[in-house]
PDB file of N, CA and C in Angstrom:
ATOM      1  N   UNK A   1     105.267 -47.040-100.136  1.00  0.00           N
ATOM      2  CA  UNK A   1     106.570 -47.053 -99.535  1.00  0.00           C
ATOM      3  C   UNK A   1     106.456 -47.892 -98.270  1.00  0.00           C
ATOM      4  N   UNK A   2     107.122 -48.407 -97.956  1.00  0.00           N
ATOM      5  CA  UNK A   2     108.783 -48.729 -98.127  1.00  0.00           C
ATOM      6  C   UNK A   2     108.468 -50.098 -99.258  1.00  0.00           C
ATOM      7  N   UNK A   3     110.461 -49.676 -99.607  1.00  0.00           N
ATOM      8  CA  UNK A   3     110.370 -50.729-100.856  1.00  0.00           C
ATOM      9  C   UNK A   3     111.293 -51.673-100.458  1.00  0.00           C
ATOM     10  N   UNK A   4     111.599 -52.942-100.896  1.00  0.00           N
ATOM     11  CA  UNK A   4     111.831 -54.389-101.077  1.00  0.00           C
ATOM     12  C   UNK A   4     112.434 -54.057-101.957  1.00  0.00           C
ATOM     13  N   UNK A   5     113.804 -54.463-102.342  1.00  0.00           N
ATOM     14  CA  UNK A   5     114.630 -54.778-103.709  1.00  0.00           C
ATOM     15  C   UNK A   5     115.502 -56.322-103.481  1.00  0.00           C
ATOM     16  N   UNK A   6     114.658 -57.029-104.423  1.00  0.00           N
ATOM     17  CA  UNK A   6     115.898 -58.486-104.300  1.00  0.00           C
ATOM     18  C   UNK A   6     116.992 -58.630-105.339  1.00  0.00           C
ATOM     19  N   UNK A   7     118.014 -58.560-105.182  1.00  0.00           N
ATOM     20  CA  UNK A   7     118.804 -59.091-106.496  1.00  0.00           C
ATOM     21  C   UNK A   7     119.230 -61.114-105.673  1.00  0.00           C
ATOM     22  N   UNK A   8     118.881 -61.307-107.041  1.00  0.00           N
ATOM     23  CA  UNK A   8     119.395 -63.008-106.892  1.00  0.00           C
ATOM     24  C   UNK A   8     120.134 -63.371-107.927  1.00  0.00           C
ATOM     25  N   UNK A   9     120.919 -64.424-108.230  1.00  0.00           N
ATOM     26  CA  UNK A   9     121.570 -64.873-108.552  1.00  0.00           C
ATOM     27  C   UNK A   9     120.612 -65.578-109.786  1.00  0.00           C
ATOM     28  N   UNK A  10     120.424 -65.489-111.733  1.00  0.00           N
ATOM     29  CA  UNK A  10     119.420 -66.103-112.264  1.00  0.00           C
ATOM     30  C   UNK A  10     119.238 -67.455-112.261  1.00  0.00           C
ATOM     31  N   UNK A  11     120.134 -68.149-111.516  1.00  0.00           N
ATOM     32  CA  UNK A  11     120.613 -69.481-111.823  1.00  0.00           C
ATOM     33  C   UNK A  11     120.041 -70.001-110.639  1.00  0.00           C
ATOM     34  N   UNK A  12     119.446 -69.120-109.463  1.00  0.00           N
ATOM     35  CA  UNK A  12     118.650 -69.698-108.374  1.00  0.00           C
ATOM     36  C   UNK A  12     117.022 -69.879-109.092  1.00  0.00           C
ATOM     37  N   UNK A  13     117.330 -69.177-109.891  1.00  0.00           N
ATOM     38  CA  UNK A  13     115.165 -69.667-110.527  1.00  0.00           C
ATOM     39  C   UNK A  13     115.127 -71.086-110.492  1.00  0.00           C
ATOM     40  N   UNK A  14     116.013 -71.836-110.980  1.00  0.00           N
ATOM     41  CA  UNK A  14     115.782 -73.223-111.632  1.00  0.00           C
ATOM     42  C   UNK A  14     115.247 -73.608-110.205  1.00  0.00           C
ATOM     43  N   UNK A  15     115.822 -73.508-108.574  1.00  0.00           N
ATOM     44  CA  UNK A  15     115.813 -74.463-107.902  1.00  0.00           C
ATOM     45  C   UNK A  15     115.379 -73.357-106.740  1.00  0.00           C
ATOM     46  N   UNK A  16     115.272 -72.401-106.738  1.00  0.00           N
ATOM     47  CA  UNK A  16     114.764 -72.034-105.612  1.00  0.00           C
ATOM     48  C   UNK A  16     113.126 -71.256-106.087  1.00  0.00           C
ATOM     49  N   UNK A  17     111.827 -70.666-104.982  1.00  0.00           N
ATOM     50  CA  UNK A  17     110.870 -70.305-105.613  1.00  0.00           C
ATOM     51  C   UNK A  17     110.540 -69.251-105.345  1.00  0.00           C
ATOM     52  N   UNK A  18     111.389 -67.932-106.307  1.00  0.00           N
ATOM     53  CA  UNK A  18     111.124 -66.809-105.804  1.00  0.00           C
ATOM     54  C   UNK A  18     109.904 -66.088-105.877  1.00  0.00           C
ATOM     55  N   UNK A  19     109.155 -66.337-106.778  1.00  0.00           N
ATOM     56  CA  UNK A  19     108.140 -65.528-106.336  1.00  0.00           C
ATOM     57  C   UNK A  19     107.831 -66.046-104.527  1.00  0.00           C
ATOM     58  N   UNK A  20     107.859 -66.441-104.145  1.00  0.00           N
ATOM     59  CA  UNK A  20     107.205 -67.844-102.838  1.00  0.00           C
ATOM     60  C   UNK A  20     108.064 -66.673-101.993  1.00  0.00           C
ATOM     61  N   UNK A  21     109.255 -66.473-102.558  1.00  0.00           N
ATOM     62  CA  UNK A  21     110.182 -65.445-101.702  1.00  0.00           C
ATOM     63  C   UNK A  21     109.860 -64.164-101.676  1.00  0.00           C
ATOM     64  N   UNK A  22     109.522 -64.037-102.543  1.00  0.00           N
ATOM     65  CA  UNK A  22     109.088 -62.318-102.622  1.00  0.00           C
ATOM     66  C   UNK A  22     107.769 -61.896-101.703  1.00  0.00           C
ATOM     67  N   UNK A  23     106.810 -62.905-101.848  1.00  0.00           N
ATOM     68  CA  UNK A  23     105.514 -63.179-101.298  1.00  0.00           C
ATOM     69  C   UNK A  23     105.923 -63.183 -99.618  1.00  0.00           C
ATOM     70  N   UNK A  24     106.706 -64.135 -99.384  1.00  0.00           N
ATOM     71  CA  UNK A  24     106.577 -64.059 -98.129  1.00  0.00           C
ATOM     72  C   UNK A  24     107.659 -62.889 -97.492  1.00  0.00           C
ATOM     73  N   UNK A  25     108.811 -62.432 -98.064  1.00  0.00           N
ATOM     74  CA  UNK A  25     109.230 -61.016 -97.505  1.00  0.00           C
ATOM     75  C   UNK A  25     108.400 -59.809 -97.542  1.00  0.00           C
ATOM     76  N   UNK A  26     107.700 -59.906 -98.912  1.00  0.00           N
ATOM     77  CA  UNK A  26     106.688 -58.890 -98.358  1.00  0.00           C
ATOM     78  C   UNK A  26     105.570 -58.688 -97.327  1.00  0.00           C
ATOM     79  N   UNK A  27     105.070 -60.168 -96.404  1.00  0.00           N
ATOM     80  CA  UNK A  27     104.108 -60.666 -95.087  1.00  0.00           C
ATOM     81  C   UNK A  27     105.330 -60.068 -94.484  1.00  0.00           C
ATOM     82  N   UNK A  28     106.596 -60.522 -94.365  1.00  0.00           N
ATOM     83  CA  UNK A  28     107.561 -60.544 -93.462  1.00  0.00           C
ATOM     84  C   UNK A  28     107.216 -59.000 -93.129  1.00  0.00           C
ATOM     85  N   UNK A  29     107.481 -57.843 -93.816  1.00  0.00           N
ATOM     86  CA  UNK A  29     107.832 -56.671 -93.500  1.00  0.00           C
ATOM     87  C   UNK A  29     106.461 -55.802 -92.918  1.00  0.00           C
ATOM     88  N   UNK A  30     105.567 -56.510 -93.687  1.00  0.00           N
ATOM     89  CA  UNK A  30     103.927 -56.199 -93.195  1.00  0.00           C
ATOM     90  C   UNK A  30     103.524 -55.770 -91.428  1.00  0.00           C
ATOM     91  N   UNK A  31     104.151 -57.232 -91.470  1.00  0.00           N
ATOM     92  CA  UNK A  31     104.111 -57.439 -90.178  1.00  0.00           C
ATOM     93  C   UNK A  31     104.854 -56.905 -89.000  1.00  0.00           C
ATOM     94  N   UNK A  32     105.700 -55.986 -89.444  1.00  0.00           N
ATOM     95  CA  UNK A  32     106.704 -54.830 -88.575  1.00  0.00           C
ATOM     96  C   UNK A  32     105.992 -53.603 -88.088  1.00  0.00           C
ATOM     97  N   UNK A  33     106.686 -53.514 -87.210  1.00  0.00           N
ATOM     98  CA  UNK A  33     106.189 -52.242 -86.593  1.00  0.00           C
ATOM     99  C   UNK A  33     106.099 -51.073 -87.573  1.00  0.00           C
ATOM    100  N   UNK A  34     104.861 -50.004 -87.373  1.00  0.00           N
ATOM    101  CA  UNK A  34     105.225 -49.091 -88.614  1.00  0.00           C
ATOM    102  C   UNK A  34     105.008 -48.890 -89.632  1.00  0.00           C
ATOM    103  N   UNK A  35     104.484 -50.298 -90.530  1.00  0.00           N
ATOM    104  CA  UNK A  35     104.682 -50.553 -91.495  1.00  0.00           C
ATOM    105  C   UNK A  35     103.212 -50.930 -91.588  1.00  0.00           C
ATOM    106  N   UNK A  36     102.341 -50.268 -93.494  1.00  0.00           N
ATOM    107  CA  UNK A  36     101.156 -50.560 -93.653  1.00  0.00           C
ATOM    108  C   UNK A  36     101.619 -51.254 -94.744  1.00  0.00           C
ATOM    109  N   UNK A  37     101.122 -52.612 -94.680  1.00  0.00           N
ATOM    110  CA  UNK A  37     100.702 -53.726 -95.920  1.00  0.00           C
ATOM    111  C   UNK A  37     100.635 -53.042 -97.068  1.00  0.00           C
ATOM    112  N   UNK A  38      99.783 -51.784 -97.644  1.00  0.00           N
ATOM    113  CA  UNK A  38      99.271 -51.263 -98.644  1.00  0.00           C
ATOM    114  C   UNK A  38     100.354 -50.407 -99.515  1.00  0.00           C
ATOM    115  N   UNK A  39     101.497 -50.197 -98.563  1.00  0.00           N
ATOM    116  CA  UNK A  39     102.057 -49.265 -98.925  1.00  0.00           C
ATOM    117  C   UNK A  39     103.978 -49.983 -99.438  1.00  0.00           C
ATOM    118  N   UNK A  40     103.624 -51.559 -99.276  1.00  0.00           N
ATOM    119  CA  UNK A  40     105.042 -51.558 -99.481  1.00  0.00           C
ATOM    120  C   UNK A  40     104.596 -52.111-101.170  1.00  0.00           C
ATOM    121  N   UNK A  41     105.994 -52.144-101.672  1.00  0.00           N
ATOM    122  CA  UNK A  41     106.395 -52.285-102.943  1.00  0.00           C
ATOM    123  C   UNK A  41     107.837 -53.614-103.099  1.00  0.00           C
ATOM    124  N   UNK A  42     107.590 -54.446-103.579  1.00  0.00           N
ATOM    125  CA  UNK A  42     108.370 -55.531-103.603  1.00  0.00           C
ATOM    126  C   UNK A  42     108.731 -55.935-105.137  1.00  0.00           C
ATOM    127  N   UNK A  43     109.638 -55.993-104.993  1.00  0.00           N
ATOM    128  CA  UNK A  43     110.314 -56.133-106.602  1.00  0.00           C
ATOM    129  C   UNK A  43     111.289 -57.700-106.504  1.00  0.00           C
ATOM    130  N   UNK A  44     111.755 -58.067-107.617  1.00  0.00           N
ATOM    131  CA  UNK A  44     113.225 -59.508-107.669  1.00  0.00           C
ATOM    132  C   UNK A  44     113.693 -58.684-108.600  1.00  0.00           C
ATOM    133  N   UNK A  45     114.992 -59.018-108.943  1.00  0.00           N
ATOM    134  CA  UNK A  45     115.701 -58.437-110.042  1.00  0.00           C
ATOM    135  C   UNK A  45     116.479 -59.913-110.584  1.00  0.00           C
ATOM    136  N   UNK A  46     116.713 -60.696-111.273  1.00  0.00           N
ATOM    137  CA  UNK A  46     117.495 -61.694-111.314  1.00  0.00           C
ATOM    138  C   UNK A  46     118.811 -61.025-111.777  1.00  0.00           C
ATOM    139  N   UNK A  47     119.966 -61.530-111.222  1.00  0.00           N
ATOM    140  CA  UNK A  47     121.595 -60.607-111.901  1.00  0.00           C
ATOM    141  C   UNK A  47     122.000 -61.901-112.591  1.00  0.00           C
ATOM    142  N   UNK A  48     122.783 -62.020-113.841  1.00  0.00           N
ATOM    143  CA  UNK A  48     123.404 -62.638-114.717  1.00  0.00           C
ATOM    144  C   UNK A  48     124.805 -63.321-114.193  1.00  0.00           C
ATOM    145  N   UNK A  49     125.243 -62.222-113.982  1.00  0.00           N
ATOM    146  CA  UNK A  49     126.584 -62.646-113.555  1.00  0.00           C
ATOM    147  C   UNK A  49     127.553 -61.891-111.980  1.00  0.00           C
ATOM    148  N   UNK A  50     127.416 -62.931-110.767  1.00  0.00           N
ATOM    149  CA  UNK A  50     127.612 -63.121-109.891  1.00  0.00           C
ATOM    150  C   UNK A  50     129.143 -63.139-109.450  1.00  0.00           C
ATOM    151  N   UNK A  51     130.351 -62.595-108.861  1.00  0.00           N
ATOM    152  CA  UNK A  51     130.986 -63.286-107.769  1.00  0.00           C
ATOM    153  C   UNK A  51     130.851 -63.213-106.226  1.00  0.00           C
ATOM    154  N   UNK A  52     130.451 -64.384-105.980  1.00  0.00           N
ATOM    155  CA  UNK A  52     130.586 -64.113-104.120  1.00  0.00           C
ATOM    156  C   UNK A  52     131.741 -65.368-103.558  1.00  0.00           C
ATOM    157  N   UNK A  53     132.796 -64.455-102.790  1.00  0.00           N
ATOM    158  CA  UNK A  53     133.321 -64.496-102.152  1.00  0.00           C
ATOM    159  C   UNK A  53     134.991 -65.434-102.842  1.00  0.00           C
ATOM    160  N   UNK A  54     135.271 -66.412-102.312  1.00  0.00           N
ATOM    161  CA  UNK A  54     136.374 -66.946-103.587  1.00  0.00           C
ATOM    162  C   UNK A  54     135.850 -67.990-104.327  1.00  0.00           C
ATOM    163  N   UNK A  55     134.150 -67.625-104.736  1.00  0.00           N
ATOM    164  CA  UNK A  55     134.246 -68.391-105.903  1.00  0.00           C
ATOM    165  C   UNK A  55     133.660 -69.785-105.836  1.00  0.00           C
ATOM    166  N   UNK A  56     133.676 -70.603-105.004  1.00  0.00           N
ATOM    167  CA  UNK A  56     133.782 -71.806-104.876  1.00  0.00           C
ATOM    168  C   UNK A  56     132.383 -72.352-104.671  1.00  0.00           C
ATOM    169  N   UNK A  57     131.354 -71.862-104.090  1.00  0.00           N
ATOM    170  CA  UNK A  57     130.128 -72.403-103.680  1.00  0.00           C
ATOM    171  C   UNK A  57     128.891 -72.443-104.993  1.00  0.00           C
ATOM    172  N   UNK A  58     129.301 -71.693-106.080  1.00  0.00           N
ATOM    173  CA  UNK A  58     128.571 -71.605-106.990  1.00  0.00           C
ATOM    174  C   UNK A  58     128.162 -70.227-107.327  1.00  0.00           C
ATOM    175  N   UNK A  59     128.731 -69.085-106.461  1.00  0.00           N
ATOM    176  CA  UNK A  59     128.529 -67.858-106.896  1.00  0.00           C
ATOM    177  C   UNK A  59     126.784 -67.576-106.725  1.00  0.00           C
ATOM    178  N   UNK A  60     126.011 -68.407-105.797  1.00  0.00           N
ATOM    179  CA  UNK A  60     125.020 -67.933-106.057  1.00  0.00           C
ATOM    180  C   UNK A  60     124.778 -67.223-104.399  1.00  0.00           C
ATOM    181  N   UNK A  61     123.812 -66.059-104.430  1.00  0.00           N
ATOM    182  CA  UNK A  61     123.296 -65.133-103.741  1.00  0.00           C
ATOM    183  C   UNK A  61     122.404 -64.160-103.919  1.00  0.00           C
ATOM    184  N   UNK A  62     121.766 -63.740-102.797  1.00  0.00           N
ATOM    185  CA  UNK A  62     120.382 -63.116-102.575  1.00  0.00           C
ATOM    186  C   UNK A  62     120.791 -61.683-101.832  1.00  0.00           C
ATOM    187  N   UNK A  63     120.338 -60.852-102.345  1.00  0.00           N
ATOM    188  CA  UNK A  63     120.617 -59.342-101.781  1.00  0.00           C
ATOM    189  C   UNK A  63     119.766 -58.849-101.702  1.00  0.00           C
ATOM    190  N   UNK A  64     119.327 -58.322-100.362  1.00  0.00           N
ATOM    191  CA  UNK A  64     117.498 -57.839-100.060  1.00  0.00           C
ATOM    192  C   UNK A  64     117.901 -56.108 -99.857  1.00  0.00           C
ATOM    193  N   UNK A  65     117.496 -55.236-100.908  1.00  0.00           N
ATOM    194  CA  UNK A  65     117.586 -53.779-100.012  1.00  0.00           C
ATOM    195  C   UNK A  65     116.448 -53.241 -99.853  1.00  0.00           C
ATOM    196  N   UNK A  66     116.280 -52.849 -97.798  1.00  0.00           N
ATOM    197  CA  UNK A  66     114.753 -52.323 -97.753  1.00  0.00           C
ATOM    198  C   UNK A  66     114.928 -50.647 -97.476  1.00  0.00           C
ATOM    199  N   UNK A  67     114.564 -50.246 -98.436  1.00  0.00           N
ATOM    200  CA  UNK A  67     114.438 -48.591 -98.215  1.00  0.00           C
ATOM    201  C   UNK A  67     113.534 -47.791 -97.996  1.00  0.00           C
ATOM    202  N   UNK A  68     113.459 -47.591 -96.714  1.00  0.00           N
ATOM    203  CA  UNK A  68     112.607 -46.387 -95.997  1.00  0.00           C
ATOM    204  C   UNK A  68     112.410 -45.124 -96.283  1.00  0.00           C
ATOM    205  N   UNK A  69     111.610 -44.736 -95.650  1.00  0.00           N
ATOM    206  CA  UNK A  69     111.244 -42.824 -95.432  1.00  0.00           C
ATOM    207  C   UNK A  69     112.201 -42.763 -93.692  1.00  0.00           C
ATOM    208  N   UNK A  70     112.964 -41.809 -93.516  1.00  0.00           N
ATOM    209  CA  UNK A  70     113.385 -41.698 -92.396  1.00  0.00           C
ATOM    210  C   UNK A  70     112.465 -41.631 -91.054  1.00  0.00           C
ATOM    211  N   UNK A  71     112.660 -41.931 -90.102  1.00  0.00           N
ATOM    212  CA  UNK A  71     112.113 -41.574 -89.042  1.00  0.00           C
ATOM    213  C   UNK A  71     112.366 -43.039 -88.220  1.00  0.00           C
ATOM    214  N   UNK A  72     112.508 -44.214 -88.757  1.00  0.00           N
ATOM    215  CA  UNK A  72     112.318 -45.069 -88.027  1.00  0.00           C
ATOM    216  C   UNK A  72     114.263 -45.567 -87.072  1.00  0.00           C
ATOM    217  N   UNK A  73     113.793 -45.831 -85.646  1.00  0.00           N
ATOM    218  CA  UNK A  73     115.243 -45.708 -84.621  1.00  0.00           C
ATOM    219  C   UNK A  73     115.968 -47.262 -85.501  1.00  0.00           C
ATOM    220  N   UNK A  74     117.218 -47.098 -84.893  1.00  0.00           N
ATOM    221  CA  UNK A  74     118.196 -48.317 -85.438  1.00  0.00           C
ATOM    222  C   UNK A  74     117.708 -49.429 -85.252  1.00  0.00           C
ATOM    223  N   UNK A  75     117.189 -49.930 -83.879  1.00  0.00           N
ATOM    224  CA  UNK A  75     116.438 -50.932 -83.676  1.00  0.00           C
ATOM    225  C   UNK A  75     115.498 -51.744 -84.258  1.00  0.00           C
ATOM    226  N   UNK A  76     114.701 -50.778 -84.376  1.00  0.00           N
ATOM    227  CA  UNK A  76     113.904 -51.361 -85.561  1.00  0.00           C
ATOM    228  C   UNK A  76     114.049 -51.973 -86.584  1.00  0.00           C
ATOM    229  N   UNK A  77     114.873 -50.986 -87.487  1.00  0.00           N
ATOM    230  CA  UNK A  77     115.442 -51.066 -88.756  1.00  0.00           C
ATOM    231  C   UNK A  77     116.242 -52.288 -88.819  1.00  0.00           C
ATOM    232  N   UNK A  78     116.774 -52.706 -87.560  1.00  0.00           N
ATOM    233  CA  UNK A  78     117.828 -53.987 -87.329  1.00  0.00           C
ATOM    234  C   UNK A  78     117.181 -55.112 -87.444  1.00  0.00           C
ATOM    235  N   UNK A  79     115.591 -54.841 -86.914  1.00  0.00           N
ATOM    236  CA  UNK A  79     114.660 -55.713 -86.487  1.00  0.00           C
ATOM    237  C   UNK A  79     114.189 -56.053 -88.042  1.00  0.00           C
ATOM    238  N   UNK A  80     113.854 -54.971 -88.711  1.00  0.00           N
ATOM    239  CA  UNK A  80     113.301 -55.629 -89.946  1.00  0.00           C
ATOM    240  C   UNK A  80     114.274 -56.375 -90.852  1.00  0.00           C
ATOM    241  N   UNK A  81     115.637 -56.121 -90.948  1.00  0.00           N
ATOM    242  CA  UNK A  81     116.540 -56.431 -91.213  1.00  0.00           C
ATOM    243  C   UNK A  81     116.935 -57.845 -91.035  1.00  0.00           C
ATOM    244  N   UNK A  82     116.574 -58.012 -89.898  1.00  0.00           N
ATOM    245  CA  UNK A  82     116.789 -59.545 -89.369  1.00  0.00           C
ATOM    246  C   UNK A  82     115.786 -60.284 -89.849  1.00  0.00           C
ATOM    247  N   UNK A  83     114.356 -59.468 -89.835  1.00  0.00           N
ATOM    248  CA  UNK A  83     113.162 -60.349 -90.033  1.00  0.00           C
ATOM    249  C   UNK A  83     113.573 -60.932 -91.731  1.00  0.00           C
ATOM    250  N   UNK A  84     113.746 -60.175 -92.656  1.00  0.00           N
ATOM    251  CA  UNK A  84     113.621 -60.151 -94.066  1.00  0.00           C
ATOM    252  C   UNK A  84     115.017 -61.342 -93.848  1.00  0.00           C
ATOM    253  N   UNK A  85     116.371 -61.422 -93.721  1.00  0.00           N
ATOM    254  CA  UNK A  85     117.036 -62.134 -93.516  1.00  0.00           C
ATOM    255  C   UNK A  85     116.877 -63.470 -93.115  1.00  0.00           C
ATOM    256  N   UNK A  86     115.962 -63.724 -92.162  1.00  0.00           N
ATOM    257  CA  UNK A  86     115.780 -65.372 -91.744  1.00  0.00           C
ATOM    258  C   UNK A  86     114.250 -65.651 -92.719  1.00  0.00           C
ATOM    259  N   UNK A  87     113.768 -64.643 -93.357  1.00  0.00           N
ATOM    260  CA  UNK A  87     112.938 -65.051 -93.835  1.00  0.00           C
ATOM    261  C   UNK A  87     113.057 -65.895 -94.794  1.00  0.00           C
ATOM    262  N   UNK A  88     114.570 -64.972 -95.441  1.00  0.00           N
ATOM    263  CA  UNK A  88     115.012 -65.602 -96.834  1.00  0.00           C
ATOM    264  C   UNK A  88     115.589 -66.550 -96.909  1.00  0.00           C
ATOM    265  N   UNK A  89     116.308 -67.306 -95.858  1.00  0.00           N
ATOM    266  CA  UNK A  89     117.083 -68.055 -95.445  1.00  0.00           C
ATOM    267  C   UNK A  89     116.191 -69.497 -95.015  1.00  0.00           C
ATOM    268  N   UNK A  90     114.982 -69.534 -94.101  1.00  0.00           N
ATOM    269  CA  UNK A  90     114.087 -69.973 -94.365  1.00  0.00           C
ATOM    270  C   UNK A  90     113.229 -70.428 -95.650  1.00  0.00           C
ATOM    271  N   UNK A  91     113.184 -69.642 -96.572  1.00  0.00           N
ATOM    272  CA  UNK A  91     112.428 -70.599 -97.990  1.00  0.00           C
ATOM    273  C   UNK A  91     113.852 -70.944 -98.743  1.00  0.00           C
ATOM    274  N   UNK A  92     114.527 -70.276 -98.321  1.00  0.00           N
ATOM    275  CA  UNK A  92     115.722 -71.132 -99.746  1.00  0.00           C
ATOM    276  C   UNK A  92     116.299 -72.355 -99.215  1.00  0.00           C
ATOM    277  N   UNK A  93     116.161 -72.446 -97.746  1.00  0.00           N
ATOM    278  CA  UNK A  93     116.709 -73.854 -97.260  1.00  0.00           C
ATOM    279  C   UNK A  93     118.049 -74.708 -97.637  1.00  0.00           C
ATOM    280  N   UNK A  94     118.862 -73.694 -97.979  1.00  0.00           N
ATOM    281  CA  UNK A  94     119.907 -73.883 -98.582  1.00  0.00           C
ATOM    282  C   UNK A  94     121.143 -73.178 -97.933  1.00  0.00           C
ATOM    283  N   UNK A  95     122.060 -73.195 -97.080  1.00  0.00           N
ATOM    284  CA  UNK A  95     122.902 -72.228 -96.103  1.00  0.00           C
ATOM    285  C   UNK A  95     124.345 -72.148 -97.429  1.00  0.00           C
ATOM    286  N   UNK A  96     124.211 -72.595 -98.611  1.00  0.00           N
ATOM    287  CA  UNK A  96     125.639 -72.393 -99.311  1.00  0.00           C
ATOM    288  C   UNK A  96     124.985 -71.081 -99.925  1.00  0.00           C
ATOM    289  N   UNK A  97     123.815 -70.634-100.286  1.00  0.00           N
ATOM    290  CA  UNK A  97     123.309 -69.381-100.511  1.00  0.00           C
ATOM    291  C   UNK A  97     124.077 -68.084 -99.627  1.00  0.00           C
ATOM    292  N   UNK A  98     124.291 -67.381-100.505  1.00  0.00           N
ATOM    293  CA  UNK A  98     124.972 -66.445 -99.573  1.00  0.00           C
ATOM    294  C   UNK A  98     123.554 -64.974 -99.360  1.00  0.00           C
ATOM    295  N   UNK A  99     123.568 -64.515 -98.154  1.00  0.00           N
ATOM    296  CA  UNK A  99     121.755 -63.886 -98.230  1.00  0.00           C
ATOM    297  C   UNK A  99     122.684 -62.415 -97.732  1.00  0.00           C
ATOM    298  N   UNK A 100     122.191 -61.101 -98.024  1.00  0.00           N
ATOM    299  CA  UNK A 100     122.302 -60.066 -97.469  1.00  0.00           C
ATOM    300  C   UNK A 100     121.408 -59.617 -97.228  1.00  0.00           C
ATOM    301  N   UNK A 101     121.423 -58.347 -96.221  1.00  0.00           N
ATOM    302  CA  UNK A 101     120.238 -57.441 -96.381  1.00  0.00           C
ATOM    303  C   UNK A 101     120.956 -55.885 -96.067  1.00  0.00           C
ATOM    304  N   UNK A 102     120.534 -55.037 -96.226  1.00  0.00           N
ATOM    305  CA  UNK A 102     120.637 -53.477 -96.159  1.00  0.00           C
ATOM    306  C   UNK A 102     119.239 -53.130 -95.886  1.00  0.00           C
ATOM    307  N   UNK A 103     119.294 -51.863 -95.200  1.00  0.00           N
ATOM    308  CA  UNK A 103     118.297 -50.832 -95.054  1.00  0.00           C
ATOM    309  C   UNK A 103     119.041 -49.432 -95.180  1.00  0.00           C
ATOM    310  N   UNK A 104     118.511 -48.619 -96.386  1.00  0.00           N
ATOM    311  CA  UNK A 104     118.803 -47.614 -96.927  1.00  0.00           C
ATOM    312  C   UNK A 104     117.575 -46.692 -96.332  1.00  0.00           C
ATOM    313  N   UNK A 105     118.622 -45.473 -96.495  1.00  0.00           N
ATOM    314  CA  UNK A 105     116.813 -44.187 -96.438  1.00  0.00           C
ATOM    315  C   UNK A 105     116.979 -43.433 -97.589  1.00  0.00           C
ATOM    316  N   UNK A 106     115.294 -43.176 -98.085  1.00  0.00           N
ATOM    317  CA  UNK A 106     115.301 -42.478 -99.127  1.00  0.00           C
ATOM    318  C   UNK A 106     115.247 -40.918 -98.719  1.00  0.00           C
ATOM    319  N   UNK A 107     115.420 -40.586 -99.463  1.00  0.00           N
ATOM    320  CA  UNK A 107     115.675 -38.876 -99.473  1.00  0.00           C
ATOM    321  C   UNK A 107     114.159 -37.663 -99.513  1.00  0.00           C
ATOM    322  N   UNK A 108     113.567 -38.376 -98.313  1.00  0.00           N
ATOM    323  CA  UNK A 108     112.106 -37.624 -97.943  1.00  0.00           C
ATOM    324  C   UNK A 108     111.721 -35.963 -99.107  1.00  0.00           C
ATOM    325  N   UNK A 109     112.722 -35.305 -98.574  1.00  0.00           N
ATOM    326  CA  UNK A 109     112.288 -34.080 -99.578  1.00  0.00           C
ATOM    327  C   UNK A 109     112.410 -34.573-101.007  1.00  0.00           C
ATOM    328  N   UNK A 110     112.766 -35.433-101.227  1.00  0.00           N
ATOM    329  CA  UNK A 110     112.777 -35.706-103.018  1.00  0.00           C
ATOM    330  C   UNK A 110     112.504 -36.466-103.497  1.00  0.00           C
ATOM    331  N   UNK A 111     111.438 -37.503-102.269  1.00  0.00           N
ATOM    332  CA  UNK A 111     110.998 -39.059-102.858  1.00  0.00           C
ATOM    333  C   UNK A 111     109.252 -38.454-103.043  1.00  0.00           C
ATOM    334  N   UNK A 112     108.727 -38.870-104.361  1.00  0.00           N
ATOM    335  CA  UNK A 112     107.478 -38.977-104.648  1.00  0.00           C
ATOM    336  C   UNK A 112     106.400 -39.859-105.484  1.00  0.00           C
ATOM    337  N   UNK A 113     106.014 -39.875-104.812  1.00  0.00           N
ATOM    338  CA  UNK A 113     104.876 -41.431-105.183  1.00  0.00           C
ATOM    339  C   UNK A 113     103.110 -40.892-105.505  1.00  0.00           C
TER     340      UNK A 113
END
């Protein structure tokens, strides 16, 4: 724990290099306060079919959700948030990409690994 979830757009494989992305959000988050290398979990999901926003840019986008064990203050969480965000924004080199991020918490009494 903590986990990495990407959904992308499948039509970014051709031209963008996600594993390259996944690789380096997972250094990205490593490197946060809090956080042991050993313990995160990084996934891509490619989605089929996309709309973002009215349509026009190509519908393509990147959605990062990082979900924690509680305990960590807003700050932080903002901090990793931001980190994973310019990270992604950084290898896709592309600003018509539309990038999100979230930080969710998982449900401590009922998460088990």
């Amino acid at each position: 724990m903590p986990h990495i979830i990407v959904e992308y757009t499948d039509t970014l494989s051709s031209s963008e290099d996600i594993p390259k992305l996944a690789f380096a959000l997972h250094e990205n988050l490593a490197m946060q306060e809090t956080v042991n290398v050993h313990a995160i979990k990084t996934r891509v999901i490619p989605v089929k079919y996309v709309v973002v926003g009215d349509s026009k840019e190509g519908d393509r986008m990147i959605h990062i959700t990082l979900k924690l064990l509680p305990g960590r203050d807003d700050g932080l969480k903002k901090t990793m948030a931001q980190g994973l965000f310019d990270t992604a924004r950084k290898i896709t080199h592309d600003d018509r990409i539309s990038i999100s991020v979230e930080v969710a918490e998982l449900h401590a009494e009922s998460y088990v690994q």
